[in-house]
C-alpha atoms as a PDB file:
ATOM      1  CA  UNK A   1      48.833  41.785 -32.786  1.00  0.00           C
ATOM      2  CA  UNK A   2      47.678  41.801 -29.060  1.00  0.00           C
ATOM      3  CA  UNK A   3      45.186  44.454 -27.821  1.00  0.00           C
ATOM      4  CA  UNK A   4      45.456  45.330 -24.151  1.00  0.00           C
ATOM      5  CA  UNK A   5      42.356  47.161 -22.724  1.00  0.00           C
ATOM      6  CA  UNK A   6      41.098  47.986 -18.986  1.00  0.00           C
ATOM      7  CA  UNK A   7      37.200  47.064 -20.058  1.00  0.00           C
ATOM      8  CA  UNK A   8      35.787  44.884 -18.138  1.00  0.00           C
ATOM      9  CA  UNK A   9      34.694  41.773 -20.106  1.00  0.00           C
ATOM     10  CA  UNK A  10      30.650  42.098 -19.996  1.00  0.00           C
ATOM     11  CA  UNK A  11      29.554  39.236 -17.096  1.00  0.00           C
ATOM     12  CA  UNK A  12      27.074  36.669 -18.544  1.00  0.00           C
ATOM     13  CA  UNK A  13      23.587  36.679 -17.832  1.00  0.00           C
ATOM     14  CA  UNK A  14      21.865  34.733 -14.500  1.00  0.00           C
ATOM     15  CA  UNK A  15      20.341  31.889 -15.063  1.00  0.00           C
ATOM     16  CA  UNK A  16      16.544  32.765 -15.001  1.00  0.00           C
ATOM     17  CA  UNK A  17      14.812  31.852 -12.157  1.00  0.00           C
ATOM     18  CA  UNK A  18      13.050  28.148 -12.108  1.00  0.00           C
ATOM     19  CA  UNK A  19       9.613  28.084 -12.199  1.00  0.00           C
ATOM     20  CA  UNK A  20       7.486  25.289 -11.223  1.00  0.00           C
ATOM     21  CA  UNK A  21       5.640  22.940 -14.343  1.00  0.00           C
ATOM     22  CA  UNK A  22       2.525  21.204 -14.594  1.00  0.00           C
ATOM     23  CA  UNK A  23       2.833  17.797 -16.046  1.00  0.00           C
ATOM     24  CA  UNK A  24      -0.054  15.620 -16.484  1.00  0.00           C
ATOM     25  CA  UNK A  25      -0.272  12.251 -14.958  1.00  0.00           C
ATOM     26  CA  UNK A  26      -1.033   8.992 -16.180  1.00  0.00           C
ATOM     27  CA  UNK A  27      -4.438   8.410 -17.246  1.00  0.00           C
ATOM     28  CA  UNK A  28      -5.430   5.340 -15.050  1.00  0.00           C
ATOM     29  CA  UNK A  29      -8.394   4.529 -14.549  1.00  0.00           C
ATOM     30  CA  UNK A  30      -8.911   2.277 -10.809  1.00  0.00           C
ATOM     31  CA  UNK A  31     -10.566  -0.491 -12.330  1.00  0.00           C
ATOM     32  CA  UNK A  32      -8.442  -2.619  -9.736  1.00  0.00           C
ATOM     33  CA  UNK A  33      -9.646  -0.576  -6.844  1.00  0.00           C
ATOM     34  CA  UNK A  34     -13.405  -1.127  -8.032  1.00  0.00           C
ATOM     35  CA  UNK A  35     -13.049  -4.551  -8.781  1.00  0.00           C
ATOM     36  CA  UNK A  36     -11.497  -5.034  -5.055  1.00  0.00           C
ATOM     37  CA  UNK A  37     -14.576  -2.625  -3.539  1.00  0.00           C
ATOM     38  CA  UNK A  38     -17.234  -5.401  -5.580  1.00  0.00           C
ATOM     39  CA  UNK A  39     -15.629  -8.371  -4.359  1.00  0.00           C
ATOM     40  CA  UNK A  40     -15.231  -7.269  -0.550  1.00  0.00           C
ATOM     41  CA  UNK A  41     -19.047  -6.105  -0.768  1.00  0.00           C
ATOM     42  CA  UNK A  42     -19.846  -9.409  -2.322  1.00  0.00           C
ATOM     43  CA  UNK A  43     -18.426 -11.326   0.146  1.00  0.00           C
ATOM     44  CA  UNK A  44     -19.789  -9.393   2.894  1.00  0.00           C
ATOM     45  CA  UNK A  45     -23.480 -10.058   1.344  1.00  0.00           C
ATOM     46  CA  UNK A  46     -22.555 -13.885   0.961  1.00  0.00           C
ATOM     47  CA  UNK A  47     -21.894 -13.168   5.131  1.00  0.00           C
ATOM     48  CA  UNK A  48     -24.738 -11.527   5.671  1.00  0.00           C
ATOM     49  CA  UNK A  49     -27.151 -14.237   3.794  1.00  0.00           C
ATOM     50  CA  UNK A  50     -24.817 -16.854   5.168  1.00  0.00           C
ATOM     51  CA  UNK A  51     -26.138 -15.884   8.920  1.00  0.00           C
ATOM     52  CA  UNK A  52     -29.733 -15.241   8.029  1.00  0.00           C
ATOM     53  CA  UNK A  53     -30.015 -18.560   5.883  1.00  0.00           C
ATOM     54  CA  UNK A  54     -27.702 -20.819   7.687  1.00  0.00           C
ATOM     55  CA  UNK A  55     -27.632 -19.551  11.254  1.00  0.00           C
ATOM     56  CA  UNK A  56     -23.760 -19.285  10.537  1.00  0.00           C
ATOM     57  CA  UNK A  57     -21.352 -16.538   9.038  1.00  0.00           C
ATOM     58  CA  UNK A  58     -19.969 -19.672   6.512  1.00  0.00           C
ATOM     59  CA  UNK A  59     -17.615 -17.539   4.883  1.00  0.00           C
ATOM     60  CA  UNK A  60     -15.820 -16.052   8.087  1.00  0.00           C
ATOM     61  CA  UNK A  61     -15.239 -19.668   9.526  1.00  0.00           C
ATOM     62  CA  UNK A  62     -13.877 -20.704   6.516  1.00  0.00           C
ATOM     63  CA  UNK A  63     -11.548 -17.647   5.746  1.00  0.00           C
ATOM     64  CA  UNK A  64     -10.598 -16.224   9.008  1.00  0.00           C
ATOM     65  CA  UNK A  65      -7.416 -15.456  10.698  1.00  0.00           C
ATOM     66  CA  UNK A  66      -7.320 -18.391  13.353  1.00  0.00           C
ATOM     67  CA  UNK A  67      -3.705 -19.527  14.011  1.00  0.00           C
ATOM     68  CA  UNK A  68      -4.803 -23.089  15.421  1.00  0.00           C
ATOM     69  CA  UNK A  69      -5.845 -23.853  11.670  1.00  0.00           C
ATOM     70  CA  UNK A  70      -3.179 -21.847  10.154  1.00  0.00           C
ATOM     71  CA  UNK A  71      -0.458 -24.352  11.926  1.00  0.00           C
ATOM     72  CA  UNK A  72      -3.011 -27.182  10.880  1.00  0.00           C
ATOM     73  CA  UNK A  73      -2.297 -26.510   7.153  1.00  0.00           C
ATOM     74  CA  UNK A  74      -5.258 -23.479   6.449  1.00  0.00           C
ATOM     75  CA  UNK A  75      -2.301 -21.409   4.654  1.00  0.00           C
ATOM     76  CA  UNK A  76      -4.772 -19.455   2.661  1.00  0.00           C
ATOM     77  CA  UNK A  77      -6.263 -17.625   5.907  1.00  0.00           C
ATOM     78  CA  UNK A  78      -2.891 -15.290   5.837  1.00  0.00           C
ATOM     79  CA  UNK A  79      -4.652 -13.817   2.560  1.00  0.00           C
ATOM     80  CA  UNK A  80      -8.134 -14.768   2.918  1.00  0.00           C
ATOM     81  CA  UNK A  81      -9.224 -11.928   5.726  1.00  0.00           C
ATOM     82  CA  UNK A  82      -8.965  -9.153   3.751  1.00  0.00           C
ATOM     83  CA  UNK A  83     -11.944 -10.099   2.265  1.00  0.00           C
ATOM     84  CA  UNK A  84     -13.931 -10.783   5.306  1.00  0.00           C
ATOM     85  CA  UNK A  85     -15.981  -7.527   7.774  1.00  0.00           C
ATOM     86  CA  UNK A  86     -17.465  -7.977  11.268  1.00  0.00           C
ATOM     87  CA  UNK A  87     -19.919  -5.289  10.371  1.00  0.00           C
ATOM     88  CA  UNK A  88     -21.413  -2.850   8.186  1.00  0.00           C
ATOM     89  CA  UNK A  89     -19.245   0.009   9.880  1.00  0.00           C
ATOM     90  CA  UNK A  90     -16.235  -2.256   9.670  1.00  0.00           C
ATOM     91  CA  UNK A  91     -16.823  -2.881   6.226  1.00  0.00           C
ATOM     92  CA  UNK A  92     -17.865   0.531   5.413  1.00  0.00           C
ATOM     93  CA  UNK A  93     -14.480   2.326   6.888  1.00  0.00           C
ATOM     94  CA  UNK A  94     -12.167   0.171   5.230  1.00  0.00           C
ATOM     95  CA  UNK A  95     -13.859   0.329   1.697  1.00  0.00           C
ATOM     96  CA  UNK A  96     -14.295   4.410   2.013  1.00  0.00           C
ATOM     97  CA  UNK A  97     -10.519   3.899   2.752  1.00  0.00           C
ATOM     98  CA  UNK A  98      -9.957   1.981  -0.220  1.00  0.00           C
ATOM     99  CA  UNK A  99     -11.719   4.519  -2.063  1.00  0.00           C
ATOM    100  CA  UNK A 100     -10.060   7.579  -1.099  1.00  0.00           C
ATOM    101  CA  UNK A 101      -6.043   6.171  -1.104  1.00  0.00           C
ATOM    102  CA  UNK A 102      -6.627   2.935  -3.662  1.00  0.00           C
ATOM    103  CA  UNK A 103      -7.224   5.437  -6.971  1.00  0.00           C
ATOM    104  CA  UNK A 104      -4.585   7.538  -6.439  1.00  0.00           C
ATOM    105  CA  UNK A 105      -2.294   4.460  -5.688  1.00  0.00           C
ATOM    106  CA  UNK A 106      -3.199   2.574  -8.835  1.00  0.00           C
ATOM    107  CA  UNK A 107      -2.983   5.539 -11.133  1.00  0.00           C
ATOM    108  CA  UNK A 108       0.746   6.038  -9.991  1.00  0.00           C
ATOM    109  CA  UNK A 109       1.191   1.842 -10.112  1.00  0.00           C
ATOM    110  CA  UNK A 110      -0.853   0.709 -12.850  1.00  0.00           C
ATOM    111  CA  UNK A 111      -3.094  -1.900 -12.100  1.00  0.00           C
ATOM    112  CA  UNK A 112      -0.859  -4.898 -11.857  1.00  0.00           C
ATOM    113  CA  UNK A 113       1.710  -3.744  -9.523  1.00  0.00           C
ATOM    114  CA  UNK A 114      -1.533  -2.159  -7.353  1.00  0.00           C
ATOM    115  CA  UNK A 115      -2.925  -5.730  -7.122  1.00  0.00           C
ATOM    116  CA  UNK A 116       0.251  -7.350  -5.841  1.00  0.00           C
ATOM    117  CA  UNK A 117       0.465  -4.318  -3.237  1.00  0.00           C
ATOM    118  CA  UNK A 118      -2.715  -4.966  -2.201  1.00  0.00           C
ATOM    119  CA  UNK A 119      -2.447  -8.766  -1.851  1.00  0.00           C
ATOM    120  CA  UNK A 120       1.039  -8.375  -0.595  1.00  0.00           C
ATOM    121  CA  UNK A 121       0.207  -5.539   2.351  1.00  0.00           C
ATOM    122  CA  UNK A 122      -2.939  -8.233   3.321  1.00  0.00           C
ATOM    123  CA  UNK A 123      -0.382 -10.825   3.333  1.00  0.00           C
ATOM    124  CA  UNK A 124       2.008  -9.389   5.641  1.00  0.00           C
ATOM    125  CA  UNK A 125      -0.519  -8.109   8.040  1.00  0.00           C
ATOM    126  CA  UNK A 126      -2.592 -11.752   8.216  1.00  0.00           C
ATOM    127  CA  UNK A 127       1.272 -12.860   8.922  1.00  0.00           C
ATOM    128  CA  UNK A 128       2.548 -10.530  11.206  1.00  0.00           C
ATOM    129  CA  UNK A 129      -0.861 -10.828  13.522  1.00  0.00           C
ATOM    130  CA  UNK A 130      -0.267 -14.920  13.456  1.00  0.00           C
ATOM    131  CA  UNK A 131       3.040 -14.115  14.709  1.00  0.00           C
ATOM    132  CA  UNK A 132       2.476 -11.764  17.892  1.00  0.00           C
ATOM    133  CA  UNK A 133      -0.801 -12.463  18.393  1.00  0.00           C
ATOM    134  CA  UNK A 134      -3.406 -15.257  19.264  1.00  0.00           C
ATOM    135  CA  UNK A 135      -6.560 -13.388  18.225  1.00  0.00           C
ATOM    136  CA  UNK A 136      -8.629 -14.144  15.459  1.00  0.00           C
ATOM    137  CA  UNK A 137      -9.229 -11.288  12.923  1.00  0.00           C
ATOM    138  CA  UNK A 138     -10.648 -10.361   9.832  1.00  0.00           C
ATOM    139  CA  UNK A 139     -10.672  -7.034   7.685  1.00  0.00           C
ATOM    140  CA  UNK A 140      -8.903  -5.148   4.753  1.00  0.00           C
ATOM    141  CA  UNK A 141      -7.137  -2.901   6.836  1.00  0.00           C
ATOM    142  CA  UNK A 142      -3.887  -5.061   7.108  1.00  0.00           C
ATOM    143  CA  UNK A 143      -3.815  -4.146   3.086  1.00  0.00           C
ATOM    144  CA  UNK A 144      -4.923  -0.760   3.626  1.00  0.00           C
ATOM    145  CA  UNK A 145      -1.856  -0.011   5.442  1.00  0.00           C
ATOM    146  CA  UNK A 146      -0.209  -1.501   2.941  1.00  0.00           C
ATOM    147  CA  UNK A 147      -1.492   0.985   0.667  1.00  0.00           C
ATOM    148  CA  UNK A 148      -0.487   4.084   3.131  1.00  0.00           C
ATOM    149  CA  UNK A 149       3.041   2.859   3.388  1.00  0.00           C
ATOM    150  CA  UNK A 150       3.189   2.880  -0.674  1.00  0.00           C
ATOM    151  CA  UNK A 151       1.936   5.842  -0.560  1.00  0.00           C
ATOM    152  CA  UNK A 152       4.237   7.505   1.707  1.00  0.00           C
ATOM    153  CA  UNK A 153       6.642   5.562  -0.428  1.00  0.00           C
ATOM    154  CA  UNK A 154       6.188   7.247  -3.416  1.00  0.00           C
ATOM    155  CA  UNK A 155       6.092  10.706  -2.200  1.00  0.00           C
ATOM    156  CA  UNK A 156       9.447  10.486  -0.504  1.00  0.00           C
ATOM    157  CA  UNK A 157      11.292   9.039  -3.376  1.00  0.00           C
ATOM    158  CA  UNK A 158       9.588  11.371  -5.688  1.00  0.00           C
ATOM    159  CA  UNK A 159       9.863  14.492  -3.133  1.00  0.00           C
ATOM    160  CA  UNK A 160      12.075  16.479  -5.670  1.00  0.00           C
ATOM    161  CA  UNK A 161       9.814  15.927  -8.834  1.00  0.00           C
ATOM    162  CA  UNK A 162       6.762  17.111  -6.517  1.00  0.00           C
ATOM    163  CA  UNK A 163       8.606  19.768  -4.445  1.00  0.00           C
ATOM    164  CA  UNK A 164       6.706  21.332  -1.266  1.00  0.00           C
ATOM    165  CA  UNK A 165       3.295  19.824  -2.202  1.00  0.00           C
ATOM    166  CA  UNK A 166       5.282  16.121  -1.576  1.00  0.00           C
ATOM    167  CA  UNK A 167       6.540  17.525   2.088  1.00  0.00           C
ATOM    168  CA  UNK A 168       2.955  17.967   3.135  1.00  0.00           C
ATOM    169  CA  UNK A 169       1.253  15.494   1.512  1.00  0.00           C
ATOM    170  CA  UNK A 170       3.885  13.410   3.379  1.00  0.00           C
ATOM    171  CA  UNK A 171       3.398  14.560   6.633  1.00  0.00           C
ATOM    172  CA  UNK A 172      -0.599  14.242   6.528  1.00  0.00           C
ATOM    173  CA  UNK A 173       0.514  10.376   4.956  1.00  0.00           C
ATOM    174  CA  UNK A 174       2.594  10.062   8.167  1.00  0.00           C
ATOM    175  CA  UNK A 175       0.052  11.397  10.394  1.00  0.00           C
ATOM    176  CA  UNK A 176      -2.559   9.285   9.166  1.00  0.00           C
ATOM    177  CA  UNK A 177      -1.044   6.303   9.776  1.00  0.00           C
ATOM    178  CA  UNK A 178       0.546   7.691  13.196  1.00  0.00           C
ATOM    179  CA  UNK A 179      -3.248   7.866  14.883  1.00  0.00           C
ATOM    180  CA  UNK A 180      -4.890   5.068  13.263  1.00  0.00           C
ATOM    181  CA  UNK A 181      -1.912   2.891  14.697  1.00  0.00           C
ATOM    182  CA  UNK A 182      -2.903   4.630  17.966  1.00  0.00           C
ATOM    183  CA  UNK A 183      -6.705   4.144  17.712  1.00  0.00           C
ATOM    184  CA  UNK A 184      -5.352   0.373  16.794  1.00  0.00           C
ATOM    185  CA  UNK A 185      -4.104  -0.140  21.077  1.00  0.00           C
ATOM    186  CA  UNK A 186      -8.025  -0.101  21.998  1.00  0.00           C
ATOM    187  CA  UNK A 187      -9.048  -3.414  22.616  1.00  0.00           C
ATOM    188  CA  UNK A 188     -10.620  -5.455  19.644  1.00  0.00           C
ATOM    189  CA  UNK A 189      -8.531  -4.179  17.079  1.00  0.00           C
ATOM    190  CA  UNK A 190      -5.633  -6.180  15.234  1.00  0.00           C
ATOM    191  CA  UNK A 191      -2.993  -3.455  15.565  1.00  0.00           C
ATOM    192  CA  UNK A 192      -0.015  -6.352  14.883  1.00  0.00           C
ATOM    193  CA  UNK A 193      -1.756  -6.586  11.449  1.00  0.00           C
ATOM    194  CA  UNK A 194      -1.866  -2.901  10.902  1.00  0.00           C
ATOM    195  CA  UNK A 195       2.084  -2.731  11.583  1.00  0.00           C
ATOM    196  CA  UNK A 196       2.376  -5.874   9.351  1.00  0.00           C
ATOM    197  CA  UNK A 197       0.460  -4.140   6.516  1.00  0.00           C
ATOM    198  CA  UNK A 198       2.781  -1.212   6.821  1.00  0.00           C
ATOM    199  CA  UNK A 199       6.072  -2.870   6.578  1.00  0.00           C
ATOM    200  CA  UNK A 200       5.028  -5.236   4.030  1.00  0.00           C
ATOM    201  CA  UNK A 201       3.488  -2.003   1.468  1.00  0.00           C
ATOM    202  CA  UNK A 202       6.893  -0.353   2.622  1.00  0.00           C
ATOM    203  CA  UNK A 203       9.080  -2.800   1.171  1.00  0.00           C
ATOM    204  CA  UNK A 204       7.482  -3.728  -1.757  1.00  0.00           C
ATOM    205  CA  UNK A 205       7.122   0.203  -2.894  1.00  0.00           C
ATOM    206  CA  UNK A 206      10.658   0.624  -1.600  1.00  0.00           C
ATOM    207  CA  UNK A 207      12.131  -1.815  -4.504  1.00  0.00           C
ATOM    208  CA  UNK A 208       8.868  -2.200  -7.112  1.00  0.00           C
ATOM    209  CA  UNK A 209       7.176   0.876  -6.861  1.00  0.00           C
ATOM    210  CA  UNK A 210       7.276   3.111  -9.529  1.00  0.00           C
ATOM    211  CA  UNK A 211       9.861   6.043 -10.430  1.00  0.00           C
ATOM    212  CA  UNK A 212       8.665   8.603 -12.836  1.00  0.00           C
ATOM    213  CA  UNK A 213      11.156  10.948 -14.338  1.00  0.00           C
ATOM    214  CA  UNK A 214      10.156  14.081 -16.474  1.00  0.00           C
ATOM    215  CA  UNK A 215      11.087  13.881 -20.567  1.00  0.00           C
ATOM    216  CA  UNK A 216      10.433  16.059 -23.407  1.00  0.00           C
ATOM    217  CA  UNK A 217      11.068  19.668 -24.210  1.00  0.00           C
ATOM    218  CA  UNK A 218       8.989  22.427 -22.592  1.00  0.00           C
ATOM    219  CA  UNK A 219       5.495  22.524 -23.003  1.00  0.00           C
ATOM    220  CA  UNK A 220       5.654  18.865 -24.232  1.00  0.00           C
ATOM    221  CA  UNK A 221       6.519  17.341 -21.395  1.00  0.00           C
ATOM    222  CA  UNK A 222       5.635  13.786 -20.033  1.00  0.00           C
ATOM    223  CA  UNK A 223       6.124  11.343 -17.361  1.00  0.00           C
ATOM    224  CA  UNK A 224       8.175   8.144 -17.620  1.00  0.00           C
ATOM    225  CA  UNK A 225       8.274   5.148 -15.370  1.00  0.00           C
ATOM    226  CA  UNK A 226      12.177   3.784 -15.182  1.00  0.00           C
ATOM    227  CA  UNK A 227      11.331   1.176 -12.837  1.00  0.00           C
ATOM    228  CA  UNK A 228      10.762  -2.181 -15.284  1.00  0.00           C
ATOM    229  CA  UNK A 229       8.183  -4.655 -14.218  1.00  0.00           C
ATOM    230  CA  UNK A 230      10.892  -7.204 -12.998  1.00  0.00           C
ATOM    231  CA  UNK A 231      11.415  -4.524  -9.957  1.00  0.00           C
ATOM    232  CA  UNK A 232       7.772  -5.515  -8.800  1.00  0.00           C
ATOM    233  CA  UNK A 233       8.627  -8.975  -9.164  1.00  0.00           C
ATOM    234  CA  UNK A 234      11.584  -8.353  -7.042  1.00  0.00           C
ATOM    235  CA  UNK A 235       9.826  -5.886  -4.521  1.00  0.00           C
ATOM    236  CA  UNK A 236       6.884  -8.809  -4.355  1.00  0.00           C
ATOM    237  CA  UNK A 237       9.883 -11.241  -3.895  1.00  0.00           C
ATOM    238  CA  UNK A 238      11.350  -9.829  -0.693  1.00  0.00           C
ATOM    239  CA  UNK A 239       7.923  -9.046   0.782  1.00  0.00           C
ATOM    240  CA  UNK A 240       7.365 -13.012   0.172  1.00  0.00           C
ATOM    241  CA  UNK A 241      11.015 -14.198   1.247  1.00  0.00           C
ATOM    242  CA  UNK A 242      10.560 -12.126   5.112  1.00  0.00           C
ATOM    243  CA  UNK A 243       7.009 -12.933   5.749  1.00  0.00           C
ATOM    244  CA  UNK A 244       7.303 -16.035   4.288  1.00  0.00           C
ATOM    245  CA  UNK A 245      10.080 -16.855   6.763  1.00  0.00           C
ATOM    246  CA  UNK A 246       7.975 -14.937   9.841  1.00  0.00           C
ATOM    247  CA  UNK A 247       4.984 -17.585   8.591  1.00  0.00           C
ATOM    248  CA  UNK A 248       7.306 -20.837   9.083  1.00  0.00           C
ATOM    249  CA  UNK A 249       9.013 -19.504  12.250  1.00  0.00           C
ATOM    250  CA  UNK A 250       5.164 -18.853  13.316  1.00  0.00           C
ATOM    251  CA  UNK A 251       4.212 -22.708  12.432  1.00  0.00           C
ATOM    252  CA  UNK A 252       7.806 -24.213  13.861  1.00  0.00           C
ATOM    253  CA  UNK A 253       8.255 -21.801  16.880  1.00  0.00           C
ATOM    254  CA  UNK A 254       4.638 -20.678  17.601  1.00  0.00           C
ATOM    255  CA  UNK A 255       5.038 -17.313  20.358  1.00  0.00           C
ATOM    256  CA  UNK A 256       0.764 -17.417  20.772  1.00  0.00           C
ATOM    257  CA  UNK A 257      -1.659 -19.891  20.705  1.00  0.00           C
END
């Protein structure tokens, strides 16, 4: 038997309002960052003694960017300058820079994949500055940038997990790296290895960074990396493949001195 009434079926319930979660992040300590810090002030004291004992800055002439002994074999100088300061300011910049992006970088990358960004942004830099231009440099900043593009990275591809605190924290990232690059046109400063440090951090976040998702059930919730570590290999792969080529058109087809 059917029952016809006028009622109005009761209308179900809205949704409840979302409300914003704290999840913890991962517990990394930046042993990586330190152990770059040590090294880099190492090397700068092996500089330092170098000139006082020796007359020389040994470690410099060996590990400089200089493109005449880049084409002449030197390969290791695209890597070696990140290692190498003109000064105690110079030195002192780039490490507080270290400092304040490196830990936060290598807690969200763990400490291998923060390694091959660093290596990889100081890579690209060294290469992009033999390219377009003649002078020699040293410095960590061509990885530094590296780190600031990863950075940037991450935030955009993880804007909806972070919400409004990912907008801003991108636009200071952006802004960052906007007026260093302009500080970079005074004279005496490597800006071609800044850019280079950019794009190279830039693509290897793009396809090896990492990309956390949220599991669990509320209030036992956690963050989980889907990227595997074969994505690094292929992010480091690409950085490689393009500034590899860039290197050999650099040896083959020199555009500076």
């Amino acid at each position: 038997m059917s029952i016809h009434t006028s009622r109005p079926y009761p209308e179900e319930p809205a949704p409840p309002p979302r409300q914003p979660v704290s999840v913890a992040m991962p517990a990394v300590p930046p042993t990586v960052t330190y152990a770059i810090l040590a090294i880099t002030i190492l090397v700068y004291v092996l500089q330092v003694g170098s000139k006082f004992f020796f007359g020389a800055d040994l470690p410099l002439q060996l590990g400089a960017k200089v493109n005449s002994l880049i084409r002449s074999g030197q390969l290791w100088r695209l890597i070696t300058p990140v290692l190498l300061h003109g000064s105690i300011l110079h030195i002192g910049f780039n490490m507080y820079a270290l400092l304040v992006i490196g830990v936060g970088i290598e807690r969200s990358m763990g400490h291998v994949r923060f390694l091959m960004l660093y290596l990889l942004g100081g890579f690209a830099g060294n290469v992009f500055s033999f390219f377009f231009s003649s002078s020699a440099s040293i410095g960590a900043s061509t990885a530094i940038f590296g780190l600031l593009a990863a950075e940037g990275v991450f935030l955009y591809q993880h804007r909806t997990l972070f919400g409004s605190r990912a907008k801003r924290a991108l636009s200071n990232v952006i802004m960052v790296a906007a007026v260093n690059l302009f500080i970079g046109l005074s004279p005496g400063i490597d800006n071609w290895g800044h850019v280079g440090g950019l794009l190279g951090g830039l693509v290897f976040t793009w396809f090896g960074g990492p990309r956390w998702e949220v599991e669990g059930i509320y209030p036992l919730l956690h963050l989980v990396d889907r990227r595997e570590f074969g994505d690094a290999i292929l992010g480091a792969t690409v950085v490689v493949l393009i500034f590899g080529t860039l290197a050999i058109l650099g040896v083959v087809y020199p555009l500076t001195p």
